[in-house]
PDB file of N, CA and C in Angstrom:
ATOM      1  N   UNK A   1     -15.655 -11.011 -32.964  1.00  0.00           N
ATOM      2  CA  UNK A   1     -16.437 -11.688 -31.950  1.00  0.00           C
ATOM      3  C   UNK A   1     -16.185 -11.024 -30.601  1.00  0.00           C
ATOM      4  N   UNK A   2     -17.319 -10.927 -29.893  1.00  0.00           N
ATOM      5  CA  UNK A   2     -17.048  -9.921 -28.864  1.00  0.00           C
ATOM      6  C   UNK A   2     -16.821 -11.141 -27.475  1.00  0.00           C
ATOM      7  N   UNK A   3     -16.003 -10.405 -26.599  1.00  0.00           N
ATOM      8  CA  UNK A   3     -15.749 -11.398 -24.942  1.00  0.00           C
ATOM      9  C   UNK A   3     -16.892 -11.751 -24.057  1.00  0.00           C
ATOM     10  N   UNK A   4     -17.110 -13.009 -23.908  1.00  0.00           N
ATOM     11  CA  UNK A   4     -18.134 -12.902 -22.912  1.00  0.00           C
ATOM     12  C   UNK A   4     -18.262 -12.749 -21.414  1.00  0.00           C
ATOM     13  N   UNK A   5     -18.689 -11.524 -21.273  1.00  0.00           N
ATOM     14  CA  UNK A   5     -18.360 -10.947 -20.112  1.00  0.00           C
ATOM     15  C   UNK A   5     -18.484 -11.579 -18.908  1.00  0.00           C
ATOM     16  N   UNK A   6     -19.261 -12.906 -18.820  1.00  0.00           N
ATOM     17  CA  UNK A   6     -18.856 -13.657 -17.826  1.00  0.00           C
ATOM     18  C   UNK A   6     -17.961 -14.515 -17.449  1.00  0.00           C
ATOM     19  N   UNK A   7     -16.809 -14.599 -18.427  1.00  0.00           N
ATOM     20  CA  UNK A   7     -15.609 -15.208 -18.515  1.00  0.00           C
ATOM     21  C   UNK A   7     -15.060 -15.104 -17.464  1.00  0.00           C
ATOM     22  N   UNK A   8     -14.315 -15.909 -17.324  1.00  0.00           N
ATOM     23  CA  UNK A   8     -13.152 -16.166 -15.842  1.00  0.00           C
ATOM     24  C   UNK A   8     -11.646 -15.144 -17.022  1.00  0.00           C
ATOM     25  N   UNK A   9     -11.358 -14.553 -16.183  1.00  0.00           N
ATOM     26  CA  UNK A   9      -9.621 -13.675 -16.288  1.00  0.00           C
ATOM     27  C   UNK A   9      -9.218 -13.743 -15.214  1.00  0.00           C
ATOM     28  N   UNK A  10      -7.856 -13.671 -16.039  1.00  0.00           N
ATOM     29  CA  UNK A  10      -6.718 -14.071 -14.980  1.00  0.00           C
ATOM     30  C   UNK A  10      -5.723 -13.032 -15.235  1.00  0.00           C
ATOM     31  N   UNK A  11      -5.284 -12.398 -14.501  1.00  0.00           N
ATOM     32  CA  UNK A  11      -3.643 -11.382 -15.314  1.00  0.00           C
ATOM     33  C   UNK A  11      -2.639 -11.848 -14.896  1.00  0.00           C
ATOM     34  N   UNK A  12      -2.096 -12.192 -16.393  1.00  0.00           N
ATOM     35  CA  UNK A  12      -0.448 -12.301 -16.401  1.00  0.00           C
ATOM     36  C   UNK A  12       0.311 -11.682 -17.163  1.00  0.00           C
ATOM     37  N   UNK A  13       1.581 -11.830 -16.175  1.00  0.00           N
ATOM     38  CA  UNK A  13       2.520 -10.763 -17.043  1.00  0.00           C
ATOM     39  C   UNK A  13       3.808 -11.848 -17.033  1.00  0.00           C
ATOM     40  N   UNK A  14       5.183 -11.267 -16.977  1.00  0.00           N
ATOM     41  CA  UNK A  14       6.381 -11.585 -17.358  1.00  0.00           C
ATOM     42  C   UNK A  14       7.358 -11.168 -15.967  1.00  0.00           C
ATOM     43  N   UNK A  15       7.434 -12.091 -14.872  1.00  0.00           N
ATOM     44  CA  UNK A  15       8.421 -11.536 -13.739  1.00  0.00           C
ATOM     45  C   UNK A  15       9.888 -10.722 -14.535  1.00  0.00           C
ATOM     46  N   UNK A  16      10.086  -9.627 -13.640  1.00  0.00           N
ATOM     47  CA  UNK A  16      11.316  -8.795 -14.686  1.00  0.00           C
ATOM     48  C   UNK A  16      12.793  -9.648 -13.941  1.00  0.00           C
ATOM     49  N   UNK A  17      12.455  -9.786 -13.107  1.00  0.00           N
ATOM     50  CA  UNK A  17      14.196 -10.491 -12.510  1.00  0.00           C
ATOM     51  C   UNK A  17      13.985 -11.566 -13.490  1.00  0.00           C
ATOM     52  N   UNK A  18      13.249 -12.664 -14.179  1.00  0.00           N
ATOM     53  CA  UNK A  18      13.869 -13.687 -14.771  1.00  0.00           C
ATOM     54  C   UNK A  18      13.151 -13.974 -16.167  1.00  0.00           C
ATOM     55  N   UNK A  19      12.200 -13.014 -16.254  1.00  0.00           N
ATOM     56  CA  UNK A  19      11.286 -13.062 -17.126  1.00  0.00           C
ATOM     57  C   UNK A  19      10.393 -14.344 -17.158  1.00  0.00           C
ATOM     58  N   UNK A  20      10.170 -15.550 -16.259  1.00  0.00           N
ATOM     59  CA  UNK A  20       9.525 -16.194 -16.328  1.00  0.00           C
ATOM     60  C   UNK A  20       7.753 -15.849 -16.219  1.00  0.00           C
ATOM     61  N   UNK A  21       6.870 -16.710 -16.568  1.00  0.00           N
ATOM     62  CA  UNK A  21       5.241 -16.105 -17.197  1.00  0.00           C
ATOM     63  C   UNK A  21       4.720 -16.618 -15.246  1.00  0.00           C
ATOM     64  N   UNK A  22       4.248 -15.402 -14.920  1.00  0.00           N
ATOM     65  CA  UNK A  22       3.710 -15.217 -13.612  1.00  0.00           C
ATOM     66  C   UNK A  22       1.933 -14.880 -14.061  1.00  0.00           C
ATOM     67  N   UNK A  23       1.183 -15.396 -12.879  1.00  0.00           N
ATOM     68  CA  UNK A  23      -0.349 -14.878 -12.739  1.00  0.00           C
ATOM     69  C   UNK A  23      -0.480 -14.227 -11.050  1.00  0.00           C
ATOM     70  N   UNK A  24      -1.512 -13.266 -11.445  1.00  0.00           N
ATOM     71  CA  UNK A  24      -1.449 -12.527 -10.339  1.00  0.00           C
ATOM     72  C   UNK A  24      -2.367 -13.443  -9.414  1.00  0.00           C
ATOM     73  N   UNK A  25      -1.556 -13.865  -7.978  1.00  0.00           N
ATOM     74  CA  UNK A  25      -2.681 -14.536  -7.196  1.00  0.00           C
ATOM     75  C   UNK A  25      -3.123 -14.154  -5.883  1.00  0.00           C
ATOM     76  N   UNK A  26      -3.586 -14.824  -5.012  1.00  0.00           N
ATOM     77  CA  UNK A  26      -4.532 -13.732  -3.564  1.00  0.00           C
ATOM     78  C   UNK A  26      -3.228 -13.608  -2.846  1.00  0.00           C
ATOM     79  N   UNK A  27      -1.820 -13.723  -2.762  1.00  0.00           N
ATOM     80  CA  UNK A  27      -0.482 -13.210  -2.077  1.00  0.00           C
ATOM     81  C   UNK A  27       0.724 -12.775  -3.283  1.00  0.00           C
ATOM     82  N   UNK A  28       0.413 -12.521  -4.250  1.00  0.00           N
ATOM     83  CA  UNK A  28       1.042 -11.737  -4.590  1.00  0.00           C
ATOM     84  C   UNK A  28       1.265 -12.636  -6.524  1.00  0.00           C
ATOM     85  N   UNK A  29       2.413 -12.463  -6.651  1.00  0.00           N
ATOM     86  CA  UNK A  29       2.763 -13.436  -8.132  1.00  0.00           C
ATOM     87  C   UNK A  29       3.042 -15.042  -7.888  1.00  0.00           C
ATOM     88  N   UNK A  30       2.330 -15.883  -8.476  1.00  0.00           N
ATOM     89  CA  UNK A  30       2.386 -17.455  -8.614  1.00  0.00           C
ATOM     90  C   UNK A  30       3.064 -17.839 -10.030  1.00  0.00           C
ATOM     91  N   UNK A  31       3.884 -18.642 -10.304  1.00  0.00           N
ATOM     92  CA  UNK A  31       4.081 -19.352 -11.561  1.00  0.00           C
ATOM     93  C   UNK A  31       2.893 -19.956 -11.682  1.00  0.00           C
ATOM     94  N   UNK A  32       2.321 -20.703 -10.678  1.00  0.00           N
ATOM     95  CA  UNK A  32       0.888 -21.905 -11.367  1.00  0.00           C
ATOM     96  C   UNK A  32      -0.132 -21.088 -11.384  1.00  0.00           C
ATOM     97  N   UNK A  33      -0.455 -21.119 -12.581  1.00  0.00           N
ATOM     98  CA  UNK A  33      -2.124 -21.138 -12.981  1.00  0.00           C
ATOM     99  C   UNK A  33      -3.142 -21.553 -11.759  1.00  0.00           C
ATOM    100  N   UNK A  34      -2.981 -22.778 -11.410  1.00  0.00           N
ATOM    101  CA  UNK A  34      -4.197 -22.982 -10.235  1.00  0.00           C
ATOM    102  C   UNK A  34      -4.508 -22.041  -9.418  1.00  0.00           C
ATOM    103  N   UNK A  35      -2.992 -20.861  -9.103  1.00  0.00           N
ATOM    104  CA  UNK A  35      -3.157 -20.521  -7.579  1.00  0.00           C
ATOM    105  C   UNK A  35      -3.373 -18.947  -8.061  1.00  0.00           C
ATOM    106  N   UNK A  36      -3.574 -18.333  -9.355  1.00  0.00           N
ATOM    107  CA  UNK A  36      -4.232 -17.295  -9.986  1.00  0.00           C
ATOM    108  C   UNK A  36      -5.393 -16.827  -9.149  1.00  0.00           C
ATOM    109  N   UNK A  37      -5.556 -15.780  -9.386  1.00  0.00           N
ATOM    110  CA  UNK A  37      -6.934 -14.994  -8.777  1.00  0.00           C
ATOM    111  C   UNK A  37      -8.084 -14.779  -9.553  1.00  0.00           C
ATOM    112  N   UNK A  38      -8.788 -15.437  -9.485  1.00  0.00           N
ATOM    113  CA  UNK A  38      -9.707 -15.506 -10.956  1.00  0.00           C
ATOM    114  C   UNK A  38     -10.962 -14.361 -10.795  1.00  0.00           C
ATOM    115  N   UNK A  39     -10.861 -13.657 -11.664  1.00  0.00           N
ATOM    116  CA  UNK A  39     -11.615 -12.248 -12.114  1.00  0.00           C
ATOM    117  C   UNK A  39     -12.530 -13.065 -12.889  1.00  0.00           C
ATOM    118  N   UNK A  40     -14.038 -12.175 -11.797  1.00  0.00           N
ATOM    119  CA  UNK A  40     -14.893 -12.645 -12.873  1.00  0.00           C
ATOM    120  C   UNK A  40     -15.902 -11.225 -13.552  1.00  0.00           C
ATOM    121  N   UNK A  41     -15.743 -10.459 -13.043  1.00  0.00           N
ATOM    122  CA  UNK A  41     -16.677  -8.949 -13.401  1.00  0.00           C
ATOM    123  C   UNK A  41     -15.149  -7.782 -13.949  1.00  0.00           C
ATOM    124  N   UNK A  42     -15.906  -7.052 -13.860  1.00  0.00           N
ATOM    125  CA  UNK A  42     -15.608  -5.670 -14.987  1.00  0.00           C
ATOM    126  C   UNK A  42     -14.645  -5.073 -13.452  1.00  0.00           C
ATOM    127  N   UNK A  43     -14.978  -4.664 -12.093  1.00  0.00           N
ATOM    128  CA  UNK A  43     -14.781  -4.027 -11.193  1.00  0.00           C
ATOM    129  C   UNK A  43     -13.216  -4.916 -10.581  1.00  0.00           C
ATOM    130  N   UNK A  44     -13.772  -5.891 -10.269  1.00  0.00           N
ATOM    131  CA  UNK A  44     -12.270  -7.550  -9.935  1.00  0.00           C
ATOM    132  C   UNK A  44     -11.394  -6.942 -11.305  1.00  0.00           C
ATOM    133  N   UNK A  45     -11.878  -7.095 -12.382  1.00  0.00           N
ATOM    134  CA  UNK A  45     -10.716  -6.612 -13.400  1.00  0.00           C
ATOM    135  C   UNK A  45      -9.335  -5.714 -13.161  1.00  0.00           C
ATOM    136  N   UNK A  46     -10.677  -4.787 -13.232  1.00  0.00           N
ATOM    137  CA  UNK A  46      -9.735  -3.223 -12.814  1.00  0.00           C
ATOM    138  C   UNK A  46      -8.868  -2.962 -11.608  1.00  0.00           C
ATOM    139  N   UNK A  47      -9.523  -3.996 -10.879  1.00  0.00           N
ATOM    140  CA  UNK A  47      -8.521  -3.932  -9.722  1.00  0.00           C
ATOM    141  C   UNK A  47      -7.388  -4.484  -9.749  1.00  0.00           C
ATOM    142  N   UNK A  48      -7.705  -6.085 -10.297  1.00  0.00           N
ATOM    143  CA  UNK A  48      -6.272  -6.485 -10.647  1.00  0.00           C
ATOM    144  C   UNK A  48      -5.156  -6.395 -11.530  1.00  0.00           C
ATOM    145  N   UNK A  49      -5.293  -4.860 -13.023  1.00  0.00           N
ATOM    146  CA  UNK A  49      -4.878  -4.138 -13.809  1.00  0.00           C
ATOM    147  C   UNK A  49      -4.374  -3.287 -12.982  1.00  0.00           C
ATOM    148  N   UNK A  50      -5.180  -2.501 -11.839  1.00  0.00           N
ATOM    149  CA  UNK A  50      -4.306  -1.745 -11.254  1.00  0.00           C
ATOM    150  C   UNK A  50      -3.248  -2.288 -10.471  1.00  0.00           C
ATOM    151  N   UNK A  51      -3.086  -3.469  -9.876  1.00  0.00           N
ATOM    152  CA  UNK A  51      -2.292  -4.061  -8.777  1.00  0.00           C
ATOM    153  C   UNK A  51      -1.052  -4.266 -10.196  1.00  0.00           C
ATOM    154  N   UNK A  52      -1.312  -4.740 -11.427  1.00  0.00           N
ATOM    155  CA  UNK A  52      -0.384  -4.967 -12.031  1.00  0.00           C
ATOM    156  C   UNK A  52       0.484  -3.486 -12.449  1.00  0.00           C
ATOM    157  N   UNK A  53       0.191  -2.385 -12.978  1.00  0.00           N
ATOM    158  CA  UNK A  53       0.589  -1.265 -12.922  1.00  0.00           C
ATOM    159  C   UNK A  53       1.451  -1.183 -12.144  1.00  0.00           C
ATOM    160  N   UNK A  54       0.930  -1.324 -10.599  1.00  0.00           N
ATOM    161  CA  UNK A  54       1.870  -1.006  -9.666  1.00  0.00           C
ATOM    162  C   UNK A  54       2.718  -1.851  -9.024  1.00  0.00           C
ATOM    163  N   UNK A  55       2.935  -3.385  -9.748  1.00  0.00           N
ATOM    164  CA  UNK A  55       3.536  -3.793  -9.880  1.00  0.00           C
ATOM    165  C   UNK A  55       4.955  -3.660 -10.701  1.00  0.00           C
ATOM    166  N   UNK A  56       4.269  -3.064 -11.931  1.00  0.00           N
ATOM    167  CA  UNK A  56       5.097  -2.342 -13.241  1.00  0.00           C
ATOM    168  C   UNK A  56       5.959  -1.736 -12.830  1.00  0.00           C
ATOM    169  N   UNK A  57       5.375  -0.431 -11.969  1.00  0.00           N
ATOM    170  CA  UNK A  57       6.458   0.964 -11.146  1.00  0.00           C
ATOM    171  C   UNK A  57       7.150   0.003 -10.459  1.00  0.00           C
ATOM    172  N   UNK A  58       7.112  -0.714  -9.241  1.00  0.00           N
ATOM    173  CA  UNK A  58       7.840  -1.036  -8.675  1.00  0.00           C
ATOM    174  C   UNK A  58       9.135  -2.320  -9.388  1.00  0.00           C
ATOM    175  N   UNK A  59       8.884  -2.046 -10.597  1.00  0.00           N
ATOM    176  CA  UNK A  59       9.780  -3.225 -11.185  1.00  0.00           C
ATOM    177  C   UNK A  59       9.730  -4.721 -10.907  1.00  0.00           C
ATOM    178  N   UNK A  60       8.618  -4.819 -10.830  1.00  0.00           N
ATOM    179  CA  UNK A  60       8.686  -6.509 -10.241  1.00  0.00           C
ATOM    180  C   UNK A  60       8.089  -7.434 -11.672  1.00  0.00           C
ATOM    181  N   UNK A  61       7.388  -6.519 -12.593  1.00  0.00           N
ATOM    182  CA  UNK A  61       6.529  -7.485 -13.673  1.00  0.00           C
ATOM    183  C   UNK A  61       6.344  -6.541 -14.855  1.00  0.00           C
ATOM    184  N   UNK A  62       6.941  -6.930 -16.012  1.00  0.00           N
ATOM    185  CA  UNK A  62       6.366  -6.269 -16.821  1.00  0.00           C
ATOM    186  C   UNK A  62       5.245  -7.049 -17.670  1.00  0.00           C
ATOM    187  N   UNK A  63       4.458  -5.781 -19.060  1.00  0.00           N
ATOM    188  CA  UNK A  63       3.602  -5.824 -19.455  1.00  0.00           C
ATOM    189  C   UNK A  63       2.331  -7.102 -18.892  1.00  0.00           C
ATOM    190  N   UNK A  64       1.525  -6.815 -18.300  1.00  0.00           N
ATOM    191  CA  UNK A  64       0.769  -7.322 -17.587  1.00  0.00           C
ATOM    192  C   UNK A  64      -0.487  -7.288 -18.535  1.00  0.00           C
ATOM    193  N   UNK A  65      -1.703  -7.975 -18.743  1.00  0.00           N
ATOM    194  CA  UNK A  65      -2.884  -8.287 -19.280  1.00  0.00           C
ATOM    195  C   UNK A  65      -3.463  -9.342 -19.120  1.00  0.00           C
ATOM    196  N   UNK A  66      -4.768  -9.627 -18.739  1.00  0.00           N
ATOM    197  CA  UNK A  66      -5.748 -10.112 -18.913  1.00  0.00           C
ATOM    198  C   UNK A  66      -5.779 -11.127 -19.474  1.00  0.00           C
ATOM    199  N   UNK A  67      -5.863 -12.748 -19.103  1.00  0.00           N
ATOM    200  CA  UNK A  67      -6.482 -13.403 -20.569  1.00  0.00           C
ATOM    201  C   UNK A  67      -7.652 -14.333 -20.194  1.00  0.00           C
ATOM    202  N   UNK A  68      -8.576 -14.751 -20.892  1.00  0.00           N
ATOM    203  CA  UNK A  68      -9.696 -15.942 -20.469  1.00  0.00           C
ATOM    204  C   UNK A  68      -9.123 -17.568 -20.366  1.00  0.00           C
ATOM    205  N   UNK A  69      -9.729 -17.633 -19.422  1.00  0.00           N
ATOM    206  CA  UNK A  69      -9.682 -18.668 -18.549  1.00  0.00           C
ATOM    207  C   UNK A  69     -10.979 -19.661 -18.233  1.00  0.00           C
ATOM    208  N   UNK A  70     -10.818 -20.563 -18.171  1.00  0.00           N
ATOM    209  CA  UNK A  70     -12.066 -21.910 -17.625  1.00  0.00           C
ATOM    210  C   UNK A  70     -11.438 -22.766 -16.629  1.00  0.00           C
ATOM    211  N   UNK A  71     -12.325 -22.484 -15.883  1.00  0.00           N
ATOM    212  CA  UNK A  71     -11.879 -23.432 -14.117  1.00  0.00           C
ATOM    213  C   UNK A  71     -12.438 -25.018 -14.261  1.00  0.00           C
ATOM    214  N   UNK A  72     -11.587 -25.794 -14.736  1.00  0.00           N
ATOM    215  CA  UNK A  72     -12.043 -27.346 -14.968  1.00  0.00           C
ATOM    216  C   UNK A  72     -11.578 -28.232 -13.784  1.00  0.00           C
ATOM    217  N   UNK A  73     -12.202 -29.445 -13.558  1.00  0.00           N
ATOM    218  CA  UNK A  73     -11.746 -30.351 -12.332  1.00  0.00           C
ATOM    219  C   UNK A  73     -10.409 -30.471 -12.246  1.00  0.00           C
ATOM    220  N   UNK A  74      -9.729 -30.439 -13.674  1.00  0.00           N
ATOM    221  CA  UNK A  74      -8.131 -30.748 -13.419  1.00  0.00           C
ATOM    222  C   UNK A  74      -7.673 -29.621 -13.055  1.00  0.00           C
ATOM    223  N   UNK A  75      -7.978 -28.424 -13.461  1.00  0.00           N
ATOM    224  CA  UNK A  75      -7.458 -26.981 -12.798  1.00  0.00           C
ATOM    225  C   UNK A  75      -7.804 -25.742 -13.816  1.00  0.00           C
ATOM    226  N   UNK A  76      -7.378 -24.223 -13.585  1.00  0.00           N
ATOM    227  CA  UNK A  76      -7.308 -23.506 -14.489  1.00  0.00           C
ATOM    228  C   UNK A  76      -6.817 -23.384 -15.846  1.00  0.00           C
ATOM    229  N   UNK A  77      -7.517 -23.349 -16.827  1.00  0.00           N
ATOM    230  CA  UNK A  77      -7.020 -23.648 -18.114  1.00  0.00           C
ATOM    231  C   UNK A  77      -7.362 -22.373 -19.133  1.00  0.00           C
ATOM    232  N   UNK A  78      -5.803 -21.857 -20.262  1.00  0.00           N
ATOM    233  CA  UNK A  78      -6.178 -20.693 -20.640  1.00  0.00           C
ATOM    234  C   UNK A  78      -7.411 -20.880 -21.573  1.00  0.00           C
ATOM    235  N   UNK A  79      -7.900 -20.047 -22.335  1.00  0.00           N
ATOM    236  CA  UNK A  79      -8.855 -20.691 -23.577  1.00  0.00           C
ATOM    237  C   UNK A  79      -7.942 -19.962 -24.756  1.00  0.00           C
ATOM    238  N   UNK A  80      -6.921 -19.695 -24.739  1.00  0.00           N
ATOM    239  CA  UNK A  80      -6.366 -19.294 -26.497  1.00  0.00           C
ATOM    240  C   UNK A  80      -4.905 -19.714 -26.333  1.00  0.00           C
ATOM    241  N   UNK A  81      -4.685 -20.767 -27.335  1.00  0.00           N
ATOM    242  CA  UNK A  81      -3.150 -21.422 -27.435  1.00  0.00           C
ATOM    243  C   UNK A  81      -2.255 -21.290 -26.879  1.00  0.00           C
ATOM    244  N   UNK A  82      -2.074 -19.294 -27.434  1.00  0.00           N
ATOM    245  CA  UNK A  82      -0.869 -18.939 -26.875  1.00  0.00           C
ATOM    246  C   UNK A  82      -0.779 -19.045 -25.660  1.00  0.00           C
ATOM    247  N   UNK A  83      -1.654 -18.534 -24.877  1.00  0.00           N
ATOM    248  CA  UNK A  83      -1.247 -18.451 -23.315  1.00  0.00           C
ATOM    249  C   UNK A  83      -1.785 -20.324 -22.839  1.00  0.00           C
ATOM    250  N   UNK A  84      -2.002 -21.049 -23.594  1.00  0.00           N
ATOM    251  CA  UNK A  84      -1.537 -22.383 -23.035  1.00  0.00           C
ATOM    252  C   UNK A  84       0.045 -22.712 -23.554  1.00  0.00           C
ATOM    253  N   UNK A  85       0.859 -22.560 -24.494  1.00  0.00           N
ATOM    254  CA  UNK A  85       2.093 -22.433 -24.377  1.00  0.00           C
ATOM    255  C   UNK A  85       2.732 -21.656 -23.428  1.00  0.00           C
ATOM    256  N   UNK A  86       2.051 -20.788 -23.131  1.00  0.00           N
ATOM    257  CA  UNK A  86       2.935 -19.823 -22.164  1.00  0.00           C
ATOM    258  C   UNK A  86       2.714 -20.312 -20.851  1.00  0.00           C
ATOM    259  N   UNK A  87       1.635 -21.047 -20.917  1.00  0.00           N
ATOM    260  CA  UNK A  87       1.405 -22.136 -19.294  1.00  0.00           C
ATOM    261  C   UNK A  87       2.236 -23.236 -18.685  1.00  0.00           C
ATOM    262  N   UNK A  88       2.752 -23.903 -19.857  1.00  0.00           N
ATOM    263  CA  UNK A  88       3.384 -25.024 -19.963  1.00  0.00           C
ATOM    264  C   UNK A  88       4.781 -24.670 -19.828  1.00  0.00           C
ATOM    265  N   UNK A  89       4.994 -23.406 -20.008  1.00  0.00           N
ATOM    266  CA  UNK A  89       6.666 -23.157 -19.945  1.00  0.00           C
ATOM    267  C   UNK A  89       7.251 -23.198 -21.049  1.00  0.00           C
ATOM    268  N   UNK A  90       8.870 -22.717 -21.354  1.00  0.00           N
ATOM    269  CA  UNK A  90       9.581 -22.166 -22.280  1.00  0.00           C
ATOM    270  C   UNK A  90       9.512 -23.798 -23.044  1.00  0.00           C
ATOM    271  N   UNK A  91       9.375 -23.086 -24.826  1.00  0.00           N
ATOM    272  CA  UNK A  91       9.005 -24.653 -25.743  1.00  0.00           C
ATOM    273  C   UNK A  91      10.793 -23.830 -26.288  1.00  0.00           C
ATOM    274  N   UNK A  92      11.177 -23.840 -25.529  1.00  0.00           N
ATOM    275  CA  UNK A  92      13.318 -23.812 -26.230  1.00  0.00           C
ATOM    276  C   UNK A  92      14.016 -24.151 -24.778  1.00  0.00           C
ATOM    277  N   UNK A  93      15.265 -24.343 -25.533  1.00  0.00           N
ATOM    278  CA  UNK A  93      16.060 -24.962 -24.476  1.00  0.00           C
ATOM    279  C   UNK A  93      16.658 -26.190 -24.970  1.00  0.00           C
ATOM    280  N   UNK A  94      17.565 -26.895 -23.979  1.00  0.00           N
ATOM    281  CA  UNK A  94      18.101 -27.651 -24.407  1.00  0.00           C
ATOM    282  C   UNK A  94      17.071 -29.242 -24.501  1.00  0.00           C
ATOM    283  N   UNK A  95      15.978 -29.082 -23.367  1.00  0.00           N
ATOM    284  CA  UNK A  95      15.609 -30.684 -23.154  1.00  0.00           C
ATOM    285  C   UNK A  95      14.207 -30.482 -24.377  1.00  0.00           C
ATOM    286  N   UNK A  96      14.651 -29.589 -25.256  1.00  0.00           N
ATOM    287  CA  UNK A  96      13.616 -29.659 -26.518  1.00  0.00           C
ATOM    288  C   UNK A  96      14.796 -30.098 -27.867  1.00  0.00           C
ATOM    289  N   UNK A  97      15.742 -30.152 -27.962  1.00  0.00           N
ATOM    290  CA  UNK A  97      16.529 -30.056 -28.956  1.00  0.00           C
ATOM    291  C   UNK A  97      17.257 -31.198 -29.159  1.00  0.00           C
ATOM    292  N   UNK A  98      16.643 -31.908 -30.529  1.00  0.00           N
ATOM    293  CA  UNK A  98      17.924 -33.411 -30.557  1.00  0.00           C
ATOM    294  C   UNK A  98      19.002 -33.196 -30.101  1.00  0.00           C
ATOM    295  N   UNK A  99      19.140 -34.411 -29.940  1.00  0.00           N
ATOM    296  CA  UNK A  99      21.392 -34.270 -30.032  1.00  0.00           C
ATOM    297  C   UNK A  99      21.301 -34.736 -31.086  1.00  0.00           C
ATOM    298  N   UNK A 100      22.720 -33.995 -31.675  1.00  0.00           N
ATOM    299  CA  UNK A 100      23.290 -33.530 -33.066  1.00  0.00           C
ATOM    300  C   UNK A 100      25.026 -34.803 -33.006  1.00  0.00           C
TER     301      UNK A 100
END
């Protein structure tokens, strides 16, 4: 099934100091989704692939990509699972784990 090119994208990657899931937004890296920079053409893309790159060199974020997105009244929302787990924050840890 092919992307529909009028989709809302967003790029996120992985901050390297803590590895927490960052989106690229209009001042730089946000943890929240809301405050993302939302790509809507082919040209906005590439630009914000390149800002991630050179984010890359400078060590601030690794592997960076693209994912689809829908702008709803409650806020930005991914459209594929994974990156709604990866929205919500780490599913390990301790305040996920019975006590034993």
């Amino acid at each position: 099934m092919a992307r529909n090119s009028s989709a809302l994208r967003v790029l996120t990657a992985n901050r390297l100091a803590d590895g927490r899931v960052v989106y690229l937004g209009g001042d730089g890296w946000t943890q929240d989704l809301d405050l993302a920079r939302l790509v809507a053409d082919d040209e906005a893309a590439a630009a914000a692939e390149l800002q991630g790159q050179q984010d890359v060199a400078a060590r601030l974020i690794v592997e960076p990509y693209l994912i689809d997105v829908e702008a709803e009244q409650s806020g930005v929302q991914p459209m594929r699972l994974r990156e709604r787990i990866r929205a919500t924050g780490p599913t390990t840890g301790n305040s996920h784990v019975a006590a034993a």
